[in-house]
Protein backbone atom coordinates (compact mmCIF):
# COMPACT_ATOMS: atom_id res chain seq x y z
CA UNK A 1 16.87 13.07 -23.64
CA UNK A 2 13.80 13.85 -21.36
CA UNK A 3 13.16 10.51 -19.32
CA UNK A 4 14.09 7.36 -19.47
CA UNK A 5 13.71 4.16 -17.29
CA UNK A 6 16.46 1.77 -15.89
CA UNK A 7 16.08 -1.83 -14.11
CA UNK A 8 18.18 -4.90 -13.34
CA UNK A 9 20.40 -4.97 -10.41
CA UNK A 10 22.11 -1.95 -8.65
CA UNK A 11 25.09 -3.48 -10.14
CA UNK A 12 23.13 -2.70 -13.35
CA UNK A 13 21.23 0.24 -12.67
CA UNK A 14 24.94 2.16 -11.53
CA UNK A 15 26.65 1.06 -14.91
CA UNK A 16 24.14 2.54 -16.97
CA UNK A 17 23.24 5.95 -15.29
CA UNK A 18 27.41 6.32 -15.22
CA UNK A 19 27.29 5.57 -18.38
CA UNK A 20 24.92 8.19 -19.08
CA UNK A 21 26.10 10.58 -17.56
CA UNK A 22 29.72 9.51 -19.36
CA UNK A 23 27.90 9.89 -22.63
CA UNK A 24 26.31 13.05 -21.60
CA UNK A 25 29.15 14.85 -21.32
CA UNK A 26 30.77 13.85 -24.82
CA UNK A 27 27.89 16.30 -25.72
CA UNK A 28 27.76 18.37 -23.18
CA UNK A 29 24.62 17.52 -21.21
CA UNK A 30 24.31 16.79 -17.52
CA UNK A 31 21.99 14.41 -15.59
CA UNK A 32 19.93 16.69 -13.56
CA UNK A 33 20.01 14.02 -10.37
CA UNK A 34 17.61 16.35 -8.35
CA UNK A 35 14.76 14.97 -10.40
CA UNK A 36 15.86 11.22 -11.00
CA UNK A 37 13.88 8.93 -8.76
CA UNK A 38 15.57 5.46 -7.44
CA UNK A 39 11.68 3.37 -7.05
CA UNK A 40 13.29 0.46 -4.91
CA UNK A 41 11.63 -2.35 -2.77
CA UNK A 42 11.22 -1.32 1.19
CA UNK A 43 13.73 -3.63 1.82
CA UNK A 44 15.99 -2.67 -0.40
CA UNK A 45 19.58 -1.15 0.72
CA UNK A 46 20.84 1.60 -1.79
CA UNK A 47 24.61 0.56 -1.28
CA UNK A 48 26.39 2.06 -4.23
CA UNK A 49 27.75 5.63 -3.94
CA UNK A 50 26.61 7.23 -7.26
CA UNK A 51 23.24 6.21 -6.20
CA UNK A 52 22.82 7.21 -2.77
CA UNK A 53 20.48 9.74 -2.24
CA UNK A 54 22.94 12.21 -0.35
CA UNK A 55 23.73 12.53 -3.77
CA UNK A 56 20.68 14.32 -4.58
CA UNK A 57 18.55 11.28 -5.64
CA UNK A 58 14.79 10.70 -4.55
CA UNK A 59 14.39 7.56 -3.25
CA UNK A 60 10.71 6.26 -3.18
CA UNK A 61 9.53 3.26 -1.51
CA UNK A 62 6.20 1.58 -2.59
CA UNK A 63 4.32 0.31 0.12
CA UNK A 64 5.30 -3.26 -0.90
């Protein structure tokens, strides 16, 4: 898999890149986190552990 795009919730968004990365290793292949980017509202509080950028995500903030 090369890229691939996620949206809903951060409820949602953490379900599905776990289960990625579940999946992935059935196979074994690894999410490469240092080039996933989290695109989230300036507002917006990244609250859940798996995707908090000390965890190697890049978070980018439009200026909206």
């Amino acid at each position: 898999m090369d890229d691939v795009t996620l949206g809903g919730t951060v409820e949602t968004v953490a379900s599905d890149v776990a289960e990625i990365i579940r999946a992935g290793t059935e196979i074994d292949l690894s999410l490469n986190v240092s080039k996933c980017e989290l695109i989230a509202h300036k507002d917006f509080q990244v609250d859940d552990a798996l995707l908090h950028h000390s965890n190697g995500w890049s978070l980018k903030r439009p200026p909206y």
